[in-house]
PDB file of N, CA and C in Angstrom:
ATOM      1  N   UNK A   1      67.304  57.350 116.220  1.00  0.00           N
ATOM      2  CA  UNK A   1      66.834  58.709 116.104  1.00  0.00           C
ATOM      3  C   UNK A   1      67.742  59.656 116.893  1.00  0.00           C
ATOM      4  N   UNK A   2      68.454  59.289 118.111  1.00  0.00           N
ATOM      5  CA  UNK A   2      68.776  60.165 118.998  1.00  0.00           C
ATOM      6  C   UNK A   2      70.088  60.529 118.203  1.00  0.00           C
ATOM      7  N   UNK A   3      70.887  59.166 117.408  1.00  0.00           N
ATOM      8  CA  UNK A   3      71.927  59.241 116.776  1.00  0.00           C
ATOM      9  C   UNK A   3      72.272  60.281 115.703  1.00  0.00           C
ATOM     10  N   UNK A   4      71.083  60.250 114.953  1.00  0.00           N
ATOM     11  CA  UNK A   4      70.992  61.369 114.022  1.00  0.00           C
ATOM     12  C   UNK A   4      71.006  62.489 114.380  1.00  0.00           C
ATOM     13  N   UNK A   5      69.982  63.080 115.735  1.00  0.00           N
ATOM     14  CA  UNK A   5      69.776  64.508 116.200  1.00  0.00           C
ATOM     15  C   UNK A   5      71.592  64.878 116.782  1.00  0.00           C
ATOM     16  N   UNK A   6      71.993  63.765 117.244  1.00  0.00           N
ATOM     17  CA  UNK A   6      73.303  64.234 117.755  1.00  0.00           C
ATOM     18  C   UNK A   6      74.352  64.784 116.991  1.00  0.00           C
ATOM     19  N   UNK A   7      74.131  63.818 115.659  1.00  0.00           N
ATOM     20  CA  UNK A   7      75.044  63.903 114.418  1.00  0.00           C
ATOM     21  C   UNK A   7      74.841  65.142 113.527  1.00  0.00           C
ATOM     22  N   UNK A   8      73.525  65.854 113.539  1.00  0.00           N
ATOM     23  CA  UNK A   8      73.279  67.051 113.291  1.00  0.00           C
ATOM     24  C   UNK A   8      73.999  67.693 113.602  1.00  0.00           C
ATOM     25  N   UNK A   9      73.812  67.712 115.146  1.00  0.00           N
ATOM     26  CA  UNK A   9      74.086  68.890 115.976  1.00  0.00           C
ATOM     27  C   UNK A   9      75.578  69.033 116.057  1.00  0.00           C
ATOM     28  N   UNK A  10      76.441  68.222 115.689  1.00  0.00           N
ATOM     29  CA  UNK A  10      77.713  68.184 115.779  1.00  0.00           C
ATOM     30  C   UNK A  10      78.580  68.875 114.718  1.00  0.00           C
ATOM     31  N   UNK A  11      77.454  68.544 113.587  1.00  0.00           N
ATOM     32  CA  UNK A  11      77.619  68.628 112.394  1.00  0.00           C
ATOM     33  C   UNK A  11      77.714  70.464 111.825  1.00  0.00           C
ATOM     34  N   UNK A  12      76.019  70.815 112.625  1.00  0.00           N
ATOM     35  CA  UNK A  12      76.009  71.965 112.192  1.00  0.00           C
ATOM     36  C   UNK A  12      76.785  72.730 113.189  1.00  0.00           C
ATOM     37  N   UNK A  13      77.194  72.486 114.624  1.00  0.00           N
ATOM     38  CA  UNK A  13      78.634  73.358 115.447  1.00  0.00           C
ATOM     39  C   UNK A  13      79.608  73.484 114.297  1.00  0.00           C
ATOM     40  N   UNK A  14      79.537  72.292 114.060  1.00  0.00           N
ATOM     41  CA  UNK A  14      81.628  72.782 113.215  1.00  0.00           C
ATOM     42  C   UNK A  14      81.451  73.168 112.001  1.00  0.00           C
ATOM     43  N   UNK A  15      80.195  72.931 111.168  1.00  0.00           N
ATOM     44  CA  UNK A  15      79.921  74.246 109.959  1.00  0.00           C
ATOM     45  C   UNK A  15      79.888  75.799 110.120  1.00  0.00           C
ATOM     46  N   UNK A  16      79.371  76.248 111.206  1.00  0.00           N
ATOM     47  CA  UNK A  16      79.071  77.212 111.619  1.00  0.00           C
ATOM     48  C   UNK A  16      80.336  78.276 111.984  1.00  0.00           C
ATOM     49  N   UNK A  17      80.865  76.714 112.187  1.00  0.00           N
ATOM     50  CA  UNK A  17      82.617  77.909 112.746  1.00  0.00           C
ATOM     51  C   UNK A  17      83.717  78.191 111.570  1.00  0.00           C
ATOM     52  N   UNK A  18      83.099  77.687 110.360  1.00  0.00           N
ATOM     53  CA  UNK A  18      84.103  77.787 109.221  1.00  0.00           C
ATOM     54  C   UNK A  18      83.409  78.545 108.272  1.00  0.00           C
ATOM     55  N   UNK A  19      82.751  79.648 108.867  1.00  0.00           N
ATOM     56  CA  UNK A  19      82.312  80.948 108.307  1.00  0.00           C
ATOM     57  C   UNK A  19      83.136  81.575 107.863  1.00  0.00           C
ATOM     58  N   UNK A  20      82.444  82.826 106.655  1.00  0.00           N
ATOM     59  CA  UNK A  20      83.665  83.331 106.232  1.00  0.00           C
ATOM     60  C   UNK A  20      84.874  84.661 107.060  1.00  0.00           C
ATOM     61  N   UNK A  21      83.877  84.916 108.130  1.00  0.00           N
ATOM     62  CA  UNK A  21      84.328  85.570 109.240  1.00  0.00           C
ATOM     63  C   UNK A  21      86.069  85.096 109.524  1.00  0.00           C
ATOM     64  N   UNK A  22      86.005  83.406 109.482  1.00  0.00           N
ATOM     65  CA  UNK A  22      87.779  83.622 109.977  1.00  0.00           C
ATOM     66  C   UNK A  22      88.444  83.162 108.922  1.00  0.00           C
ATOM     67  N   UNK A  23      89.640  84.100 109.459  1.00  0.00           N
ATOM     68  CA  UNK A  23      90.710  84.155 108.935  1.00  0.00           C
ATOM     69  C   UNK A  23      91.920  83.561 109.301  1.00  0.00           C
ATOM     70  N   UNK A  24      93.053  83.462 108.501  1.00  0.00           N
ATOM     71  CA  UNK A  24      94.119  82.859 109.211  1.00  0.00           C
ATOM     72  C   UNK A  24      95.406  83.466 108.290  1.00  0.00           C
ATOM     73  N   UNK A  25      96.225  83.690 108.980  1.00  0.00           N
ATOM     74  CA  UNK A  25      97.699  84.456 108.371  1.00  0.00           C
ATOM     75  C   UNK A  25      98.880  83.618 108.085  1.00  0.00           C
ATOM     76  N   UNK A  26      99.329  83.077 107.438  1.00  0.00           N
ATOM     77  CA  UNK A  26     100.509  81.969 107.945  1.00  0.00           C
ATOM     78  C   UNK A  26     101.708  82.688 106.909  1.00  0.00           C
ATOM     79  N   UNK A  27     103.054  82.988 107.178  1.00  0.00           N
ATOM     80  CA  UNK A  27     104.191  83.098 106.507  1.00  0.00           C
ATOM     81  C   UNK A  27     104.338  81.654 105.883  1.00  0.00           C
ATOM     82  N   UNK A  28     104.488  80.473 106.531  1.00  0.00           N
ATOM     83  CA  UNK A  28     105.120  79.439 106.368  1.00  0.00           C
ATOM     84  C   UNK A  28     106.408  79.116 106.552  1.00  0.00           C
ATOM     85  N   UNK A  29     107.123  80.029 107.413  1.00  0.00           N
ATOM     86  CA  UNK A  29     108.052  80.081 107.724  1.00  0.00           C
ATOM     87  C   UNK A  29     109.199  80.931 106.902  1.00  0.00           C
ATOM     88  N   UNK A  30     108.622  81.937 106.124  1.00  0.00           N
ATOM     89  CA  UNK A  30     109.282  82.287 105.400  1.00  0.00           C
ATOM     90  C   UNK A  30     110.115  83.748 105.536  1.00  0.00           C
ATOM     91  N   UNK A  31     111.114  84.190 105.387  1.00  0.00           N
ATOM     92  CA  UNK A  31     111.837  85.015 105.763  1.00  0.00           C
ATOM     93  C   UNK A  31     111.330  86.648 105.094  1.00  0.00           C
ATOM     94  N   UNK A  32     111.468  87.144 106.350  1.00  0.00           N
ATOM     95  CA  UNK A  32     110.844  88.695 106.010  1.00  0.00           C
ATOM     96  C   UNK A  32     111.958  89.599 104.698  1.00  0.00           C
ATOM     97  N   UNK A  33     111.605  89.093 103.530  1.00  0.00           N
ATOM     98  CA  UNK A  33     112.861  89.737 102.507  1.00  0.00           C
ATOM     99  C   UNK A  33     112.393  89.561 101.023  1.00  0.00           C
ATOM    100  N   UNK A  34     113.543  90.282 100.448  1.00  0.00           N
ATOM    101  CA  UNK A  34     112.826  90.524  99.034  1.00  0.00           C
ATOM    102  C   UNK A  34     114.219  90.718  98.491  1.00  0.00           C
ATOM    103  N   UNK A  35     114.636  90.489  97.163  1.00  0.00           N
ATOM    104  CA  UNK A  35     115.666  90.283  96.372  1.00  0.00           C
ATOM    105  C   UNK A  35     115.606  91.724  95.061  1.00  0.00           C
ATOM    106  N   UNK A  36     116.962  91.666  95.199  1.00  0.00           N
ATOM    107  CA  UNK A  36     117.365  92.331  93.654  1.00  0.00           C
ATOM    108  C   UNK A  36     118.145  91.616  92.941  1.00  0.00           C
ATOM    109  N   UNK A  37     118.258  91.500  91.586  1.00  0.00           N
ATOM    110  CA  UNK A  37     118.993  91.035  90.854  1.00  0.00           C
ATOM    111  C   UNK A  37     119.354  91.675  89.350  1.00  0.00           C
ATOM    112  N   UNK A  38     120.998  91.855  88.947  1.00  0.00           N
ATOM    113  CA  UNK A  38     121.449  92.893  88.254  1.00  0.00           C
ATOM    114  C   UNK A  38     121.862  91.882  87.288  1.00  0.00           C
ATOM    115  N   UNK A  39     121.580  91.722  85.772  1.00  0.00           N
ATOM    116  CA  UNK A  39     121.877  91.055  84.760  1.00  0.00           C
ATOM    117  C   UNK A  39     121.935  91.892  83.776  1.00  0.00           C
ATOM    118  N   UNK A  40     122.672  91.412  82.753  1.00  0.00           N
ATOM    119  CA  UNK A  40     122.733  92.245  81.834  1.00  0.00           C
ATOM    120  C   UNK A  40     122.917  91.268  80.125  1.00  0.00           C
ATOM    121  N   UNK A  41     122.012  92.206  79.101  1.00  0.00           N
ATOM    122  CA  UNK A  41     122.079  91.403  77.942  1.00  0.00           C
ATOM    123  C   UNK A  41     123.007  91.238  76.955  1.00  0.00           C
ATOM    124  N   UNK A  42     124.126  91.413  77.192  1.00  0.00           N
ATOM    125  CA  UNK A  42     125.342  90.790  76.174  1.00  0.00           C
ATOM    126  C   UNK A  42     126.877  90.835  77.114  1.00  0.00           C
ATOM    127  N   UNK A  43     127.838  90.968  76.920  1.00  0.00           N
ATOM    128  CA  UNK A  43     128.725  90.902  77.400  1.00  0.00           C
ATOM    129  C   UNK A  43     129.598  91.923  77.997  1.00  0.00           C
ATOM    130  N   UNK A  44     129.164  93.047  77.578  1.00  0.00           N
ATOM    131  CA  UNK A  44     129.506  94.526  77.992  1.00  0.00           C
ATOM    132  C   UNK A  44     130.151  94.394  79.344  1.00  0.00           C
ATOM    133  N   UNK A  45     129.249  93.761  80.086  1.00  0.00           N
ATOM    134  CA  UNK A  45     129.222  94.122  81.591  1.00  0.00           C
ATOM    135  C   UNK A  45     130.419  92.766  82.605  1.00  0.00           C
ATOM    136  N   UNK A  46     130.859  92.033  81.810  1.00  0.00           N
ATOM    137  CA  UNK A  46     131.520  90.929  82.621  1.00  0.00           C
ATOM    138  C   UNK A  46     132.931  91.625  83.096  1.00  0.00           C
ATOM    139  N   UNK A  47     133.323  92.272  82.824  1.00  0.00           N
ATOM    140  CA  UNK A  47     134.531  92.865  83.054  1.00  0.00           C
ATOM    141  C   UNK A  47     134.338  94.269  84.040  1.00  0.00           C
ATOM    142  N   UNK A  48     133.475  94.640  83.753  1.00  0.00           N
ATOM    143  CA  UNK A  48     132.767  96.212  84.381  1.00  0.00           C
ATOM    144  C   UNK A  48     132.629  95.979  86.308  1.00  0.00           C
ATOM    145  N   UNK A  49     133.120  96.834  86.825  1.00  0.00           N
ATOM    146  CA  UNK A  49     132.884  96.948  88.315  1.00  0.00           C
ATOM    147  C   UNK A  49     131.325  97.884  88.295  1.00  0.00           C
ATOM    148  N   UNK A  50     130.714  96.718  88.837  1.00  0.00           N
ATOM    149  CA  UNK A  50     129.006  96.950  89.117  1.00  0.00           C
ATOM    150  C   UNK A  50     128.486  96.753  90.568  1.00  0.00           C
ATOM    151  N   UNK A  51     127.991  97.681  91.131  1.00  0.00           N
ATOM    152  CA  UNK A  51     127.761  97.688  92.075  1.00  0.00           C
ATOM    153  C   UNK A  51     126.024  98.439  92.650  1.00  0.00           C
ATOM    154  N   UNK A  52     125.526  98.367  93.701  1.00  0.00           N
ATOM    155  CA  UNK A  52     123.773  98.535  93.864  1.00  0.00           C
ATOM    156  C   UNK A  52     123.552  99.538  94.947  1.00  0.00           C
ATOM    157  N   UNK A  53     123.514 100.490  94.745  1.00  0.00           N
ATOM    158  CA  UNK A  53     122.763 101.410  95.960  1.00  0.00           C
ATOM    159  C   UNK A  53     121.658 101.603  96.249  1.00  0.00           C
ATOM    160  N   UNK A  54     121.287 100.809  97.349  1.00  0.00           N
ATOM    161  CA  UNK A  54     119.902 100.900  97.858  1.00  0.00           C
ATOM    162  C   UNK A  54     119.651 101.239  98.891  1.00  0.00           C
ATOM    163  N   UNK A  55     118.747 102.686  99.024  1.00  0.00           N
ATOM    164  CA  UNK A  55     118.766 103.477 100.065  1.00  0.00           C
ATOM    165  C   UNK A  55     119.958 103.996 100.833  1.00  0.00           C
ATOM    166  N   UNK A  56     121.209 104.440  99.845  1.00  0.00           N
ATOM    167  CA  UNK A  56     122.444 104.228 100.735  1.00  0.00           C
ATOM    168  C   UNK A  56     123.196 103.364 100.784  1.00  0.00           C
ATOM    169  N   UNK A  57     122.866 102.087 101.202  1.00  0.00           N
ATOM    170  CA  UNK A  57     124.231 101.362 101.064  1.00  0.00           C
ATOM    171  C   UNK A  57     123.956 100.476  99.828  1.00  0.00           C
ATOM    172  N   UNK A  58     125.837 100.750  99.612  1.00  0.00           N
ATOM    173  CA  UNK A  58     126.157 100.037  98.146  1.00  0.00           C
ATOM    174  C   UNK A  58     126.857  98.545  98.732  1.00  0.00           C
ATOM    175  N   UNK A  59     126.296  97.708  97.602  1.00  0.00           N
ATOM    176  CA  UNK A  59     126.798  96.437  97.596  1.00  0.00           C
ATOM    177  C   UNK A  59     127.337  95.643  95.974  1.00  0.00           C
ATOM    178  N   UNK A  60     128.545  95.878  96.291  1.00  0.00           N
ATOM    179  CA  UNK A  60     129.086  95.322  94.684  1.00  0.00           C
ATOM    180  C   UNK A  60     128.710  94.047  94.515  1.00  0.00           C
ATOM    181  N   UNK A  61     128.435  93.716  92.876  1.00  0.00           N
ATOM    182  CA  UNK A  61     128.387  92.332  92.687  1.00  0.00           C
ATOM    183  C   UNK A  61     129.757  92.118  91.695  1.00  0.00           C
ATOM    184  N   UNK A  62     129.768  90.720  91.945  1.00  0.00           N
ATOM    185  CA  UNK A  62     130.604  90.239  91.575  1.00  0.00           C
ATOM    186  C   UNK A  62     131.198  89.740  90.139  1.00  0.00           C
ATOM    187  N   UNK A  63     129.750  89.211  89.970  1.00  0.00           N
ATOM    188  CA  UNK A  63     129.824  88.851  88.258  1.00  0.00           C
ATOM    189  C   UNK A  63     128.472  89.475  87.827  1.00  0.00           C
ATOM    190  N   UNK A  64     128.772  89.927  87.027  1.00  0.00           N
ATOM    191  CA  UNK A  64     127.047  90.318  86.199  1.00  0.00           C
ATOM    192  C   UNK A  64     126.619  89.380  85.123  1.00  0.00           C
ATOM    193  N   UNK A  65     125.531  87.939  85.018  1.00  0.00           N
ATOM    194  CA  UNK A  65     125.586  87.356  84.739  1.00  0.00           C
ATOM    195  C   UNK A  65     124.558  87.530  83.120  1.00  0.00           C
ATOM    196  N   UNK A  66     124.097  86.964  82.441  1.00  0.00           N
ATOM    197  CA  UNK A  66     123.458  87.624  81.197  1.00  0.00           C
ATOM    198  C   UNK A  66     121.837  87.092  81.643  1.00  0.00           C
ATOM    199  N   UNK A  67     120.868  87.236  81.576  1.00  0.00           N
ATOM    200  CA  UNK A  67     119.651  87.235  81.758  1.00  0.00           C
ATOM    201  C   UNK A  67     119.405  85.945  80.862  1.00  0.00           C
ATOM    202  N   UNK A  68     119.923  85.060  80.305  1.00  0.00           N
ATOM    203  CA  UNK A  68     120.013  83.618  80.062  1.00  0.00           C
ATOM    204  C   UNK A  68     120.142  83.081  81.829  1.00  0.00           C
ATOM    205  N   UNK A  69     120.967  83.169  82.104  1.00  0.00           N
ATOM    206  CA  UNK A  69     121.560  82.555  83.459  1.00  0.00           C
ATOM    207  C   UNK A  69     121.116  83.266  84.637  1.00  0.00           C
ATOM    208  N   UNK A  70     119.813  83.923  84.371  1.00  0.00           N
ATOM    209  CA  UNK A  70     119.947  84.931  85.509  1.00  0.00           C
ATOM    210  C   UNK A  70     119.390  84.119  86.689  1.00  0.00           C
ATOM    211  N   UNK A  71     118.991  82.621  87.074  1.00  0.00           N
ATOM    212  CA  UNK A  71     119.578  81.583  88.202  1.00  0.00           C
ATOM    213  C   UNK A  71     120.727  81.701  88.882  1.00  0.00           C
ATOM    214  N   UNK A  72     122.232  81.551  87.803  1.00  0.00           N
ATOM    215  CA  UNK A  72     123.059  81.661  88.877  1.00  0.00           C
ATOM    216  C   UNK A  72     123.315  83.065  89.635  1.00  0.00           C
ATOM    217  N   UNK A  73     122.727  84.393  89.208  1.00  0.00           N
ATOM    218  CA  UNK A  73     123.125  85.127  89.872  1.00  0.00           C
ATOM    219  C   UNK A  73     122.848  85.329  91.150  1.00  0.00           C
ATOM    220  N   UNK A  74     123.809  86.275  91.482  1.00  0.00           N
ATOM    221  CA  UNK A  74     123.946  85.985  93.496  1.00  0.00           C
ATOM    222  C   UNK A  74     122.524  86.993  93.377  1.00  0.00           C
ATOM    223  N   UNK A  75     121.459  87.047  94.359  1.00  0.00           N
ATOM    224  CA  UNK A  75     120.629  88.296  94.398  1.00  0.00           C
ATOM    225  C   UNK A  75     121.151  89.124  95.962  1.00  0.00           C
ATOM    226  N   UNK A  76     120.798  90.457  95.442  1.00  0.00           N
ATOM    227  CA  UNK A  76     120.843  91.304  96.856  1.00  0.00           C
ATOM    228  C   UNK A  76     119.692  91.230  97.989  1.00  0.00           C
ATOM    229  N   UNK A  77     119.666  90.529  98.833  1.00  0.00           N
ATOM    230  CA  UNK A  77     118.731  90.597  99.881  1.00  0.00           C
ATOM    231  C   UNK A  77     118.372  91.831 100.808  1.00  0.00           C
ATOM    232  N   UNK A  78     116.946  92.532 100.736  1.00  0.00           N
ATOM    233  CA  UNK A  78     116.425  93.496 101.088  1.00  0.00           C
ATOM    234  C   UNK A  78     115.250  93.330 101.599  1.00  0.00           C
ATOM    235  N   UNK A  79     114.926  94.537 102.203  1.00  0.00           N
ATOM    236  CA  UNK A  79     113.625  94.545 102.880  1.00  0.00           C
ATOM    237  C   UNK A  79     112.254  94.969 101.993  1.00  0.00           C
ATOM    238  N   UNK A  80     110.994  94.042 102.565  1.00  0.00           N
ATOM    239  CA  UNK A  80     110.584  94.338 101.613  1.00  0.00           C
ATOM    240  C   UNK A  80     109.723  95.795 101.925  1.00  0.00           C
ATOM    241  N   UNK A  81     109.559  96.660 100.928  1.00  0.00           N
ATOM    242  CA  UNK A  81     108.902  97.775 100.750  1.00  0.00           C
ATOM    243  C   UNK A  81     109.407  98.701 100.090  1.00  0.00           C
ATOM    244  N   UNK A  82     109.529 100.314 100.096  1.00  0.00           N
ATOM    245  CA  UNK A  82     109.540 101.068  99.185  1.00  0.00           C
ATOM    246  C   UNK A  82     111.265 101.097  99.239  1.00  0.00           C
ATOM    247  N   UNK A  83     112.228 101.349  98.089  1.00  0.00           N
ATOM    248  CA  UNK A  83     113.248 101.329  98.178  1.00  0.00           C
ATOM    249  C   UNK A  83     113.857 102.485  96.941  1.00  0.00           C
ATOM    250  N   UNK A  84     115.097 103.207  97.272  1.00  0.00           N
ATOM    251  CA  UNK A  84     115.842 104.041  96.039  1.00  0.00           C
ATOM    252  C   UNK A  84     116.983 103.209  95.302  1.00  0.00           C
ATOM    253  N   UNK A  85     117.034 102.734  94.410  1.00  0.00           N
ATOM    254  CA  UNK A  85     118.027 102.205  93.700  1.00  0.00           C
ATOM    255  C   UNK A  85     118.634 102.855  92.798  1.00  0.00           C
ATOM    256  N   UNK A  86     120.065 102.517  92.842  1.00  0.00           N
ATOM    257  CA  UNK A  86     120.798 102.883  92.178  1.00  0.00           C
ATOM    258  C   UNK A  86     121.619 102.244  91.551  1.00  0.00           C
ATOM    259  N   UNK A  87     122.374 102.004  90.249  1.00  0.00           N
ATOM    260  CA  UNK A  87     123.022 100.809  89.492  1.00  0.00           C
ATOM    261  C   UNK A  87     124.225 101.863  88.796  1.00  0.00           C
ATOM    262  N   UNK A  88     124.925 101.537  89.796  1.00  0.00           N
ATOM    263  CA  UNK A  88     126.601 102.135  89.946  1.00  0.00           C
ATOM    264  C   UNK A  88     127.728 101.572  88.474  1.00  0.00           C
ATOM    265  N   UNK A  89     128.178 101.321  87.437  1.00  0.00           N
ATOM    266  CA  UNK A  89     128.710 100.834  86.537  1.00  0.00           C
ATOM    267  C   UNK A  89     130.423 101.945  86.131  1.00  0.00           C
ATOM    268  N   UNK A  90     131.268 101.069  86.512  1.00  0.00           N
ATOM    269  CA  UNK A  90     132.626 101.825  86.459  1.00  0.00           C
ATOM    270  C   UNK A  90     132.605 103.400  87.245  1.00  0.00           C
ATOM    271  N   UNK A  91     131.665 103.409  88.333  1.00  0.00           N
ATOM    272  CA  UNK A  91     131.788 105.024  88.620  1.00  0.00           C
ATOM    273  C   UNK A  91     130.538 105.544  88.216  1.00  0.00           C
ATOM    274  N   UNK A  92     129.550 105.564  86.788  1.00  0.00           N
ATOM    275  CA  UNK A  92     129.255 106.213  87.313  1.00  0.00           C
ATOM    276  C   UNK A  92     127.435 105.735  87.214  1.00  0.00           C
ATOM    277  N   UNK A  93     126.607 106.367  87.363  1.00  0.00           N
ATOM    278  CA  UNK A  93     125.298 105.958  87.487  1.00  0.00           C
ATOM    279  C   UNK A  93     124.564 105.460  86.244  1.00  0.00           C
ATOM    280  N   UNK A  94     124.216 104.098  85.765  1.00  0.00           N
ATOM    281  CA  UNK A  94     123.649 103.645  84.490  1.00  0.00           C
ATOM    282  C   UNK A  94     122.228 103.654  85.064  1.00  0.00           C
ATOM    283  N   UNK A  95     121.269 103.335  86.153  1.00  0.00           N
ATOM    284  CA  UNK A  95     119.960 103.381  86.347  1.00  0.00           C
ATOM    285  C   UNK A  95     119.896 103.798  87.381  1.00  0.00           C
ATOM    286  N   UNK A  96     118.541 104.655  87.393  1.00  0.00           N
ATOM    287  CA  UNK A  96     118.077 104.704  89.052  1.00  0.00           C
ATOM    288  C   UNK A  96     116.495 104.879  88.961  1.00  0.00           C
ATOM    289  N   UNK A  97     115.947 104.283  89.996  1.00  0.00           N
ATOM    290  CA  UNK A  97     114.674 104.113  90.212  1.00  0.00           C
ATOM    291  C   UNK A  97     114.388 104.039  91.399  1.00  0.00           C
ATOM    292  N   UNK A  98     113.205 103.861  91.537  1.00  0.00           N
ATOM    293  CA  UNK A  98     112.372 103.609  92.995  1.00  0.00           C
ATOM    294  C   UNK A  98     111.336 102.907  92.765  1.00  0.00           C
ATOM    295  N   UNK A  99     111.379 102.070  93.319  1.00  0.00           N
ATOM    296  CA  UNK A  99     110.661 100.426  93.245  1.00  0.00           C
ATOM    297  C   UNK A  99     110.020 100.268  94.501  1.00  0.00           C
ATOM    298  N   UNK A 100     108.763  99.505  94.411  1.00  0.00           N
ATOM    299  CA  UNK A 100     108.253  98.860  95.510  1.00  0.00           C
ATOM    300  C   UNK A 100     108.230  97.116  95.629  1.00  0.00           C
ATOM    301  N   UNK A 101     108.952  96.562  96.345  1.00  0.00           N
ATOM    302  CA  UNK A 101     108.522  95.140  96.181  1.00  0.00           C
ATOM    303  C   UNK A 101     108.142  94.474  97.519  1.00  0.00           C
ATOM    304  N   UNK A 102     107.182  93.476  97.644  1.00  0.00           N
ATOM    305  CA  UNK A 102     106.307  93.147  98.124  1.00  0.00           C
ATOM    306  C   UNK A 102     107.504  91.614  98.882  1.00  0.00           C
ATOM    307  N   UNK A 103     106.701  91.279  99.812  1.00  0.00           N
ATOM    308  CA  UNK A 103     107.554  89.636 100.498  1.00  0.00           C
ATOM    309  C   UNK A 103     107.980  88.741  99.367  1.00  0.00           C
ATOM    310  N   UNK A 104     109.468  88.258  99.877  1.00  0.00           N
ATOM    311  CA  UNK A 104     109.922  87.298  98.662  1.00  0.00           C
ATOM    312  C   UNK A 104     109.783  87.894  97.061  1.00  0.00           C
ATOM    313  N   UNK A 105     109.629  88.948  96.809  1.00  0.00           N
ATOM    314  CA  UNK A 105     109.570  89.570  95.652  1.00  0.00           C
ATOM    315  C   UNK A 105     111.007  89.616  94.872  1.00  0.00           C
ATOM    316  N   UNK A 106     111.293  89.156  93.628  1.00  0.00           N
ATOM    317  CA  UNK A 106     112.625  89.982  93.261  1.00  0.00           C
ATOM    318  C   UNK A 106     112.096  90.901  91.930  1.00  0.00           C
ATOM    319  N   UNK A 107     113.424  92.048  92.153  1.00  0.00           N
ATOM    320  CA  UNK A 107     113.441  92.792  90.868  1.00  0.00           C
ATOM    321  C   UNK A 107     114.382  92.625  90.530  1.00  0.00           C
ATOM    322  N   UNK A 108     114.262  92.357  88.933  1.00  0.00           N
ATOM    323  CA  UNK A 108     115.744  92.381  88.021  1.00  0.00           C
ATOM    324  C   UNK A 108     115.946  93.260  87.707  1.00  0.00           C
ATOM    325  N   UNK A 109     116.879  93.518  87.346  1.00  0.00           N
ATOM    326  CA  UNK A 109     117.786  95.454  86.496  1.00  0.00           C
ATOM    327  C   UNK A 109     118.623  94.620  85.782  1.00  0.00           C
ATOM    328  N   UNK A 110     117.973  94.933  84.291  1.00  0.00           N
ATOM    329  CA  UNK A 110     118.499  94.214  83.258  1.00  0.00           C
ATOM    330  C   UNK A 110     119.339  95.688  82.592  1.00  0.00           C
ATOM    331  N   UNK A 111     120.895  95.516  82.133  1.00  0.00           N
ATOM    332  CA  UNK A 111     121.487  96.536  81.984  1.00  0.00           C
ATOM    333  C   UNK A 111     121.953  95.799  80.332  1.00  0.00           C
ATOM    334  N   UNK A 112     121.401  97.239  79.759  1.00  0.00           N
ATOM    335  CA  UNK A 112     121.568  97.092  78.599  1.00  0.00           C
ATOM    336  C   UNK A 112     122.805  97.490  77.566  1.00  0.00           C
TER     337      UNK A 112
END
């Protein structure tokens, strides 16, 4: 008998504490950032100097890969939250937007 009252009581402590009251936050170790990625759907663009302005600073890419492959492309690593983009093509401006993306988020800019 005493076994049982104990086994209760043990029982109902550690139910009690897995209320919906707590919470828990975990990254998992994951890096405070968010991606862009610039592809484009036919071949137009493999030869083209393409480059990304976000918030100011520009970062050229290298190859613009076709949205089949858009794996191998390199992505631009950014912070995540509100951002101005810009999609630079031989000089002069093919897109611009303002995007919000969230942790580990990517956006593609598929250039048509």
């Amino acid at each position: 008998m005493m076994k049982k009252l104990l086994l209760s009581v043990i029982l109902m402590a550690g139910l009690s504490a897995c209320g919906p009251q707590m919470y828990s936050t975990r990254s998992g170790g994951l890096e405070n950032s968010s991606f862009i990625v610039v592809l484009a759907e036919n071949a137009d663009y493999e030869e083209a100097a393409v480059s990304v302005d976000v918030d100011g600073k520009v970062s050229a890419i290298e190859k613009v890969y076709k949205t089949k492959a858009a794996r191998k492309a390199i992505p631009i690593v950014i912070t995540p939250g509100k951002h101005k983009i810009k999609v630079i093509v031989n000089g002069s401006v093919v897109s611009e937007e303002s995007i919000f993306l969230g942790l580990r988020e990517t956006k593609k800019i598929v250039l048509k």
